[in-house]
Protein backbone atom coordinates (compact mmCIF):
# COMPACT_ATOMS: atom_id res chain seq x y z
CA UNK A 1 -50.41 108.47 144.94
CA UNK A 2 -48.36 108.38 141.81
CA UNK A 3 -46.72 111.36 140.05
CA UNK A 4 -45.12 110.87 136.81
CA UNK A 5 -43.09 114.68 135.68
CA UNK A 6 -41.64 114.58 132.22
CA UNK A 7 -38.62 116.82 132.51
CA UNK A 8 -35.33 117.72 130.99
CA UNK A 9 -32.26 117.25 132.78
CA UNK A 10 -31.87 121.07 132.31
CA UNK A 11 -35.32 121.61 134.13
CA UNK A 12 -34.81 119.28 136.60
CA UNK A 13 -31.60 121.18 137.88
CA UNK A 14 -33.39 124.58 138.04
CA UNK A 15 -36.53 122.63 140.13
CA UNK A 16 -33.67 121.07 142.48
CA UNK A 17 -31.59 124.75 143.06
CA UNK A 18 -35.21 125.87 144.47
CA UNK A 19 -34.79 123.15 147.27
CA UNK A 20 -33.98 124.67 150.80
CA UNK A 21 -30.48 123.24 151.56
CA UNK A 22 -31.97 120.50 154.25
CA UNK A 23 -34.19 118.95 151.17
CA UNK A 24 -31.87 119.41 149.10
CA UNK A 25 -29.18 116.98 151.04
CA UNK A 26 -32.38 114.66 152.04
CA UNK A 27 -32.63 114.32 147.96
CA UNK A 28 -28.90 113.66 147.97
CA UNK A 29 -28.78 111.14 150.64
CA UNK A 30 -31.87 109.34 148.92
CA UNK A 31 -30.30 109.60 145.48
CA UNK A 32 -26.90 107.64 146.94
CA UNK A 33 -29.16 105.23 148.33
CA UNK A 34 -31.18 104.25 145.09
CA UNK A 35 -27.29 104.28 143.65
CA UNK A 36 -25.94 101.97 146.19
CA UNK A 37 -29.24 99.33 145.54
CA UNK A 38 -28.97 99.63 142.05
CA UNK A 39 -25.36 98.78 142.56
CA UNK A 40 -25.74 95.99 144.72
CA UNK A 41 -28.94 94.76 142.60
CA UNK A 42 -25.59 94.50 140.06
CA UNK A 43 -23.17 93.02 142.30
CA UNK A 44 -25.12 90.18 143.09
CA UNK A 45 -26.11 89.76 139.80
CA UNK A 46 -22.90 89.42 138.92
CA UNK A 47 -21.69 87.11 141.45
CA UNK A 48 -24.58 84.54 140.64
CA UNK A 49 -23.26 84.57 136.85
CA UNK A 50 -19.68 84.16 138.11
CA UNK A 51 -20.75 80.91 140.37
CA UNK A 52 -23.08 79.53 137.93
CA UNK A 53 -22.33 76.14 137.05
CA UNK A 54 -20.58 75.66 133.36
CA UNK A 55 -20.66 72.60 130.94
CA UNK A 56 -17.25 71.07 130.11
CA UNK A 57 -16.70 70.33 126.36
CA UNK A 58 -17.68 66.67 126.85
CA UNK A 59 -20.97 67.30 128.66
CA UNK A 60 -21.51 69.95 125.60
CA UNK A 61 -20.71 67.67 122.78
CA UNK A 62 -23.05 65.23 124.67
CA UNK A 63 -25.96 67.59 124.99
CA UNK A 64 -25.52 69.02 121.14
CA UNK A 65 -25.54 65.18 119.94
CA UNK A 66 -29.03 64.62 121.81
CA UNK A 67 -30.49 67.51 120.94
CA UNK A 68 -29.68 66.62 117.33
CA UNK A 69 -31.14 63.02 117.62
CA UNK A 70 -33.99 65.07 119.19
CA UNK A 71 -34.48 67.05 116.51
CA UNK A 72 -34.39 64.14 113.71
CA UNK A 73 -36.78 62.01 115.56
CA UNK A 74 -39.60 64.52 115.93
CA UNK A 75 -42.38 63.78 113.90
CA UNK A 76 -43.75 66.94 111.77
């Protein structure tokens, strides 16, 4: 079952301060969690950017002078 609320921050709050304390810390604990995945989602993002491989100037220049001998040669 789905549930889609459209609600203000501000009304949010007020539906959150009518939480007995033990939901209220369940709602906490699951809110860190989505924070820590959506972190980590980041993270490894990151990290696969970081290690990706790179083209040196030569292998650039090389790949910019085919693509423009490409690009001549293509009939239109």
């Amino acid at each position: 079952m789905k549930v889609e609320l459209n609600l203000k921050y501000d009304d949010l709050i007020k539906v959150i301060n009518q939480l007995p304390q033990e939901q209220m810390e369940k709602l906490l604990q699951s809110i860190k969690a989505e924070i820590k995945l959506k972190n980590d989602k980041k993270e490894k993002l990151r990290k696969f950017i970081l290690k990706a491989p790179t083209w040196s100037e030569k292998e650039f220049s090389a790949y910019e002078e085919a693509r423009n001998h490409i690009n001549k040669t293509r009939l239109n």
